[in-house]
Protein backbone atom coordinates (compact mmCIF):
# COMPACT_ATOMS: atom_id res chain seq x y z
CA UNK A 1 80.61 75.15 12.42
CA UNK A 2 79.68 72.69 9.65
CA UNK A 3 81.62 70.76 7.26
CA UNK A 4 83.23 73.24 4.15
CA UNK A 5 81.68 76.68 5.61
CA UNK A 6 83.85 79.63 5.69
CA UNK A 7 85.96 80.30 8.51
CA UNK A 8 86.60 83.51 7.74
CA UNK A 9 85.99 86.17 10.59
CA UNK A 10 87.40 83.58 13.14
CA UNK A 11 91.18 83.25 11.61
CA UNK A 12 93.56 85.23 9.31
CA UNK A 13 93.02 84.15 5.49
CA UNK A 14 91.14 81.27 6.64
CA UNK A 15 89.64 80.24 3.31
CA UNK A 16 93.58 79.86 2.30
CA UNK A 17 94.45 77.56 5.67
CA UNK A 18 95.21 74.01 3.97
CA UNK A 19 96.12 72.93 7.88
CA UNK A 20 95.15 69.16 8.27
CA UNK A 21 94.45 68.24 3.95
CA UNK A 22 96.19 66.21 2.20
CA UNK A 23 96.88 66.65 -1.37
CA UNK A 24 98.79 65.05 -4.36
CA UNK A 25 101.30 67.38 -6.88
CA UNK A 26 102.64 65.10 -9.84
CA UNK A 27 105.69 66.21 -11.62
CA UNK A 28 106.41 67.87 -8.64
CA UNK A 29 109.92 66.74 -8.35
CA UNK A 30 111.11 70.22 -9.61
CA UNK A 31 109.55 72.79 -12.07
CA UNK A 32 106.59 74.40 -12.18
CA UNK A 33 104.78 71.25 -10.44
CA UNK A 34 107.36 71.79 -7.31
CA UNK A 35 106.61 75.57 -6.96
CA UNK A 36 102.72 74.57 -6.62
CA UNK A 37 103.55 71.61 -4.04
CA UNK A 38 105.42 74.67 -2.21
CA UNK A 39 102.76 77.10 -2.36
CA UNK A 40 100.32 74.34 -0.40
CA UNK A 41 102.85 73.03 2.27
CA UNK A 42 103.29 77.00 3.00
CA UNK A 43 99.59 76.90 3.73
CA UNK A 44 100.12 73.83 6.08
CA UNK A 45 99.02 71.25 3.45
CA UNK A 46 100.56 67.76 3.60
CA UNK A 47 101.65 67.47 -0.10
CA UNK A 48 103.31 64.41 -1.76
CA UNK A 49 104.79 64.73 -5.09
CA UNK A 50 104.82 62.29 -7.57
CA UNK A 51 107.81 61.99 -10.55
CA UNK A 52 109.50 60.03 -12.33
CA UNK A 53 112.80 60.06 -10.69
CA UNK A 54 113.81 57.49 -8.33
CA UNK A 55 114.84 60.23 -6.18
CA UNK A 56 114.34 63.69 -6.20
CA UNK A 57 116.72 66.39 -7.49
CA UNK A 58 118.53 69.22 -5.69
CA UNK A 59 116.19 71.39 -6.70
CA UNK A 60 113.47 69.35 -4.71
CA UNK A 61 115.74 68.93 -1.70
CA UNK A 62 116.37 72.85 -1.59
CA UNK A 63 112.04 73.18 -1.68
CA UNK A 64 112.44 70.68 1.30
CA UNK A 65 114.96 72.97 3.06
CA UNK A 66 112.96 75.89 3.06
CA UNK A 67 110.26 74.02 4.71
CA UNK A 68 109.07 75.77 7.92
CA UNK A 69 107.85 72.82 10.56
CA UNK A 70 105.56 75.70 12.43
CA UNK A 71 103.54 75.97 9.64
CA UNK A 72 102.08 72.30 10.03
CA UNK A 73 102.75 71.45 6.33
CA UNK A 74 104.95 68.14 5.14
CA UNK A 75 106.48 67.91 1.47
CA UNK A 76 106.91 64.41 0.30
CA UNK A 77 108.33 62.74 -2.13
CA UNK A 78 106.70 59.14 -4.36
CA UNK A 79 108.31 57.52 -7.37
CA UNK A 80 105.68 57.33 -9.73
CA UNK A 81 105.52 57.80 -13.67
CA UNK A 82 102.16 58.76 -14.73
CA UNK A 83 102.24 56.53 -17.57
CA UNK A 84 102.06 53.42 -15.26
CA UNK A 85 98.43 54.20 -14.91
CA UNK A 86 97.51 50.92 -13.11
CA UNK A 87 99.97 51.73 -10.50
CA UNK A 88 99.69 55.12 -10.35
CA UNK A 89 95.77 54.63 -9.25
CA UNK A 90 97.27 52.55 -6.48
CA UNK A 91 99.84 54.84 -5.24
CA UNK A 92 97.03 57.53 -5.08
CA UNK A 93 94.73 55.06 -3.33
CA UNK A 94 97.52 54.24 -1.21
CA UNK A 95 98.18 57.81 -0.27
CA UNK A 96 94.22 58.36 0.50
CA UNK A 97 93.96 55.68 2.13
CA UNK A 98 96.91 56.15 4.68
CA UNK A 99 95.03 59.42 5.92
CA UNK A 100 91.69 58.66 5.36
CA UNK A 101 91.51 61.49 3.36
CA UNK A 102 92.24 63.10 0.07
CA UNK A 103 91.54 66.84 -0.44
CA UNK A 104 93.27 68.50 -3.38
CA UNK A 105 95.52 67.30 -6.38
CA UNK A 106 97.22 69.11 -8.73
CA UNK A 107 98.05 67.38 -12.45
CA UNK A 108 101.49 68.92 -13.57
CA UNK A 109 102.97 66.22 -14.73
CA UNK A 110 103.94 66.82 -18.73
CA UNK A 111 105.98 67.11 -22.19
CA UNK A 112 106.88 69.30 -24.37
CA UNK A 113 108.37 68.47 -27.84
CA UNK A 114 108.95 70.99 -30.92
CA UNK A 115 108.29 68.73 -34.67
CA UNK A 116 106.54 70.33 -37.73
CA UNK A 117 103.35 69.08 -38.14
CA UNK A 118 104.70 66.65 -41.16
CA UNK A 119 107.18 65.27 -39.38
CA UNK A 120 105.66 64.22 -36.36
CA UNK A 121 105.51 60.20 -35.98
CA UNK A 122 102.44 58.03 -34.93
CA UNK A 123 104.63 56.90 -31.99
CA UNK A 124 105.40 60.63 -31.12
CA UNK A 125 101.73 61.59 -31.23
CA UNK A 126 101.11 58.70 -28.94
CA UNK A 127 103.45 59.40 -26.39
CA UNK A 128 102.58 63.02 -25.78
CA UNK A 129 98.65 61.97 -25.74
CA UNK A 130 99.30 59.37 -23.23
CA UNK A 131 101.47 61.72 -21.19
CA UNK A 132 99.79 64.93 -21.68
CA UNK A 133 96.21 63.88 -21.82
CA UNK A 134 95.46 60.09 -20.60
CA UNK A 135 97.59 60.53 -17.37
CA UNK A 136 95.96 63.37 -16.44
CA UNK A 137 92.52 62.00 -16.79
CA UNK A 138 93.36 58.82 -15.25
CA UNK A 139 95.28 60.61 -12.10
CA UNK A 140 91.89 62.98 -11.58
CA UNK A 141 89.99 59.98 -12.05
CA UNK A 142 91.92 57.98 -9.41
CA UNK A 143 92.04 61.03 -7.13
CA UNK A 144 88.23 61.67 -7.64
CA UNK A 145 87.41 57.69 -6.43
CA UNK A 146 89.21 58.63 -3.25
CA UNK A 147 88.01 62.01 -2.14
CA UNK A 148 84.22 60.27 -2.90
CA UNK A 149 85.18 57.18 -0.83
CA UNK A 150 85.98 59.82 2.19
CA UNK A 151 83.54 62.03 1.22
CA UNK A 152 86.34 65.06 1.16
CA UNK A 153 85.17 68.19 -0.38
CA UNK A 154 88.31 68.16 -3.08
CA UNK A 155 89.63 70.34 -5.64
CA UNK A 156 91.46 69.42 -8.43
CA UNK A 157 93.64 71.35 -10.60
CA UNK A 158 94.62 70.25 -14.13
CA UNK A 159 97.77 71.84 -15.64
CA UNK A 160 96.78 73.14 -19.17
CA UNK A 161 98.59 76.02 -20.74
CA UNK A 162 97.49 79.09 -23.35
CA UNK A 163 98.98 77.00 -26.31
CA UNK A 164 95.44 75.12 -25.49
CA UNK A 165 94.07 78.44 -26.70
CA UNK A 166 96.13 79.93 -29.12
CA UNK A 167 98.55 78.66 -32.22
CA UNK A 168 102.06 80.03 -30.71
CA UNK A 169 104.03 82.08 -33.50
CA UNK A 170 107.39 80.59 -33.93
CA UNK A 171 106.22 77.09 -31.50
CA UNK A 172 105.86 74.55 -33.63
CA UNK A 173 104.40 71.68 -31.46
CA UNK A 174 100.79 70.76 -32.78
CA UNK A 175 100.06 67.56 -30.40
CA UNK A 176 101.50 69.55 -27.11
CA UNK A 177 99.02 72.22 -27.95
CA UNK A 178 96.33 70.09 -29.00
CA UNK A 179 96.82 68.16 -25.94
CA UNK A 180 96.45 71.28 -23.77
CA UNK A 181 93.28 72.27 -25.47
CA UNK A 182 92.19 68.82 -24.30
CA UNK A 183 92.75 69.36 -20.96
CA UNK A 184 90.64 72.59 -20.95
CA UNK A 185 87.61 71.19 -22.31
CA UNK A 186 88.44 67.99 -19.86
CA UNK A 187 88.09 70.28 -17.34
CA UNK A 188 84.53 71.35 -18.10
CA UNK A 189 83.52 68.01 -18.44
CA UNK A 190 84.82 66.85 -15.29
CA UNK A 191 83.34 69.87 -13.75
CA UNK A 192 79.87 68.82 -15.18
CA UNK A 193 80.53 65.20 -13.83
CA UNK A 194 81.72 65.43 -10.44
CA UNK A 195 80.58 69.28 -8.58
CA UNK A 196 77.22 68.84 -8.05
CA UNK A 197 76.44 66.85 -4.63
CA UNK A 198 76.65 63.55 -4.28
CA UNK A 199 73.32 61.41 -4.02
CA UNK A 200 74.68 60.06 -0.74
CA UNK A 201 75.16 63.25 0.84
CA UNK A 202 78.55 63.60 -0.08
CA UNK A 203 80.09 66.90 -1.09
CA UNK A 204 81.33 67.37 -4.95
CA UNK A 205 84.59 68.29 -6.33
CA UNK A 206 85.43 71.02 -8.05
CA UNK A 207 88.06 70.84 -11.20
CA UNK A 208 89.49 74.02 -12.96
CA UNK A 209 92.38 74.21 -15.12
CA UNK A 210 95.06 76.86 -15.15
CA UNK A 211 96.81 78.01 -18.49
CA UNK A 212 100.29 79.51 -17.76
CA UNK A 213 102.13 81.51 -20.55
CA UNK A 214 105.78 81.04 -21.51
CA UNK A 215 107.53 79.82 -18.05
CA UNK A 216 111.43 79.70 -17.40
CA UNK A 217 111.68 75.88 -16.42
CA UNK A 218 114.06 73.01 -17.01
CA UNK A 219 112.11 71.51 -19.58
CA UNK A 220 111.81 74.82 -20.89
CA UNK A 221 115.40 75.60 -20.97
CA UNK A 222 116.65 72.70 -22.83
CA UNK A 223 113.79 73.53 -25.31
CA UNK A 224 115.85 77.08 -25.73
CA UNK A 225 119.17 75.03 -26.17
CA UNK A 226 117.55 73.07 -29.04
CA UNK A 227 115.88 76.06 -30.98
CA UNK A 228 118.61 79.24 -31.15
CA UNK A 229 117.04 82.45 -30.80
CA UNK A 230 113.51 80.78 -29.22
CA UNK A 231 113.66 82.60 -25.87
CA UNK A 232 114.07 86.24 -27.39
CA UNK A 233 111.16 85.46 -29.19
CA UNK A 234 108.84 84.26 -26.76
CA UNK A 235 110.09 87.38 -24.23
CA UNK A 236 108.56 89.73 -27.47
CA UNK A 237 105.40 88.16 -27.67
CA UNK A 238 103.94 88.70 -24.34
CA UNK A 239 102.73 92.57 -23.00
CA UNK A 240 105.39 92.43 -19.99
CA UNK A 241 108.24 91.16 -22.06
CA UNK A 242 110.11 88.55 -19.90
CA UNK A 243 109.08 84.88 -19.25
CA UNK A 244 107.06 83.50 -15.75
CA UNK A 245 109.09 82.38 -12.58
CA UNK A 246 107.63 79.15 -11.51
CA UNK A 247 106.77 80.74 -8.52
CA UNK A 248 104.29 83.36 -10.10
CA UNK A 249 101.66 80.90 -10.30
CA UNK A 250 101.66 79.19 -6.41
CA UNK A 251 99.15 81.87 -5.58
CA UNK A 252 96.85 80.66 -8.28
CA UNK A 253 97.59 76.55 -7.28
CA UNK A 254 96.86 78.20 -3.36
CA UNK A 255 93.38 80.17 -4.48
CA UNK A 256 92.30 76.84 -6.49
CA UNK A 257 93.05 74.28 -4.19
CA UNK A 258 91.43 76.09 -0.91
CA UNK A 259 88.01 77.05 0.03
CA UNK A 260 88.78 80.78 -1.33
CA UNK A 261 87.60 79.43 -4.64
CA UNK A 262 84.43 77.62 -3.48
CA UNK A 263 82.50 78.40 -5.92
CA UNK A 264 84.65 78.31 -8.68
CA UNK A 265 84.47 75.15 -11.17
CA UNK A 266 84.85 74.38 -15.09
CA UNK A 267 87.36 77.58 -15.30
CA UNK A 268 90.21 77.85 -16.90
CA UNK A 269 92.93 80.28 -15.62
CA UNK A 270 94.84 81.79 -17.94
CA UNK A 271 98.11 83.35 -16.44
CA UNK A 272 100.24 84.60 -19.39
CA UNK A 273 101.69 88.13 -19.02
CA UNK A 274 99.22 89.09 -21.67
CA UNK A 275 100.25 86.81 -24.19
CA UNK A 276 96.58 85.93 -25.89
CA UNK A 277 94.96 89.30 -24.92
CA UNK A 278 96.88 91.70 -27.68
């Protein structure tokens, strides 16, 4: 059988088996970025998380106790703020080139933060563009070097959201949602860049973004305790009324990251109960 073709007819779900790949989750130390890392160790991926924590949280260390050893998979765990862009490149490199490999990765990593337009500060703008935006280019970037240098047939997965898409009623956070609308059209850029083959006969990569809708996480939740009366609305303004488990979207990170999407690239998923489709 050659390199990338389908193995389906010869194994259950076979386009989903991640048995054997390594891939990289950042702000996967809890979150929405931890559910993902879960959702490829289930499918026997070897998955190392990147935050900003020294060490990880209970939350993390609960992920790691539900890990099943028969399903091949390992969930690890690298200090690493993606701000620290010279030495997050090496601790991506490193990770590459301890397997000789480098097969998915998955940019969660991000901030949130809730100012009026005329009140935001040059500083603040800054900071969410170098979170939301740089570090995600420069951590596909890095990951893209690598899965060229082994000539792995990778998949990367950029973290955008629908407030990328839409102005959200009652949200007022203009640089998080222009940020995400970055990352959707980085996506299609990257997509142009890097999919096709490669003049030496290596295989491309393929980069999609997913948009999530409103999701019940911890960044989310202190977001509520700030603003009084936030989460009732955001529960209104989507056509199944409730916000998104974490877990809702691992079979998306799953489908993305594994050759069930082969020939998807330059998408952007947009997972939000129905939010921007009324």
């Amino acid at each position: 059988m050659t390199k990338g073709q389908s193995e389906v007819g010869n194994k259950r779900f076979a386009d989903f088996d991640l048995a054997g790949k390594t891939f990289i989750v950042t702000g996967g130390a809890r979150g929405l970025g931890l559910a993902l890392a879960e959702a490829l160790v289930e499918a026997g991926g070897r998955v190392y998380c990147l935050d900003r924590a020294e060490h990880p949280d209970e939350e993390w260390e609960a992920a790691q106790g539900r890990f099943v050893p028969e399903w091949g998979g390992k969930l690890v765990y690298r200090q690493q703020d993606v701000l620290d862009t010279q030495h997050l490149r090496k601790t991506i490199e490193s990770i590459a080139d301890e397997h000789q490999s480098l097969h998915g990765v998955i940019a969660a990593a991000g901030i949130l933060q809730i100012t009026p337009a005329i009140e935001y500060t040059s500083d603040d703008a800054a900071k969410m563009l170098a979170t939301n935006f740089t570090a995600v280019l420069e951590t596909a970037s890095a990951a893209a070097e690598m899965m060229f240098k082994y000539k792995c047939r990778g998949s990367i997965c950029l973290i955008a959201s629908m407030s990328g898409i839409i102005a959200n009623k009652g949200m007022l956070s203009p640089v998080y949602n222009s940020s995400k609308a970055a990352l959707i059209q980085l996506t299609r850029n990257l997509a142009m860049e890097w999919s096709h083959e490669r003049d030496d006969g290596g295989p491309g990569i393929r980069v999609n973004s997913i948009s999530p809708g409103h999701i019940r996480t911890p960044m989310v939740e202190q977001t509520f305790a700030e603003e009084p009366g936030l989460e009732d609305l955001w529960k209104k303004e989507n056509m199944m009324g409730r916000l998104a488990k974490t877990e809702e979207f691992k079979g998306a990170a799953l489908f993305l990251l594994s050759n069930a999407s082969s020939f998807m690239t330059g998408s952007n998923l947009v997972m939000d109960g129905g939010h921007t489709a009324w």
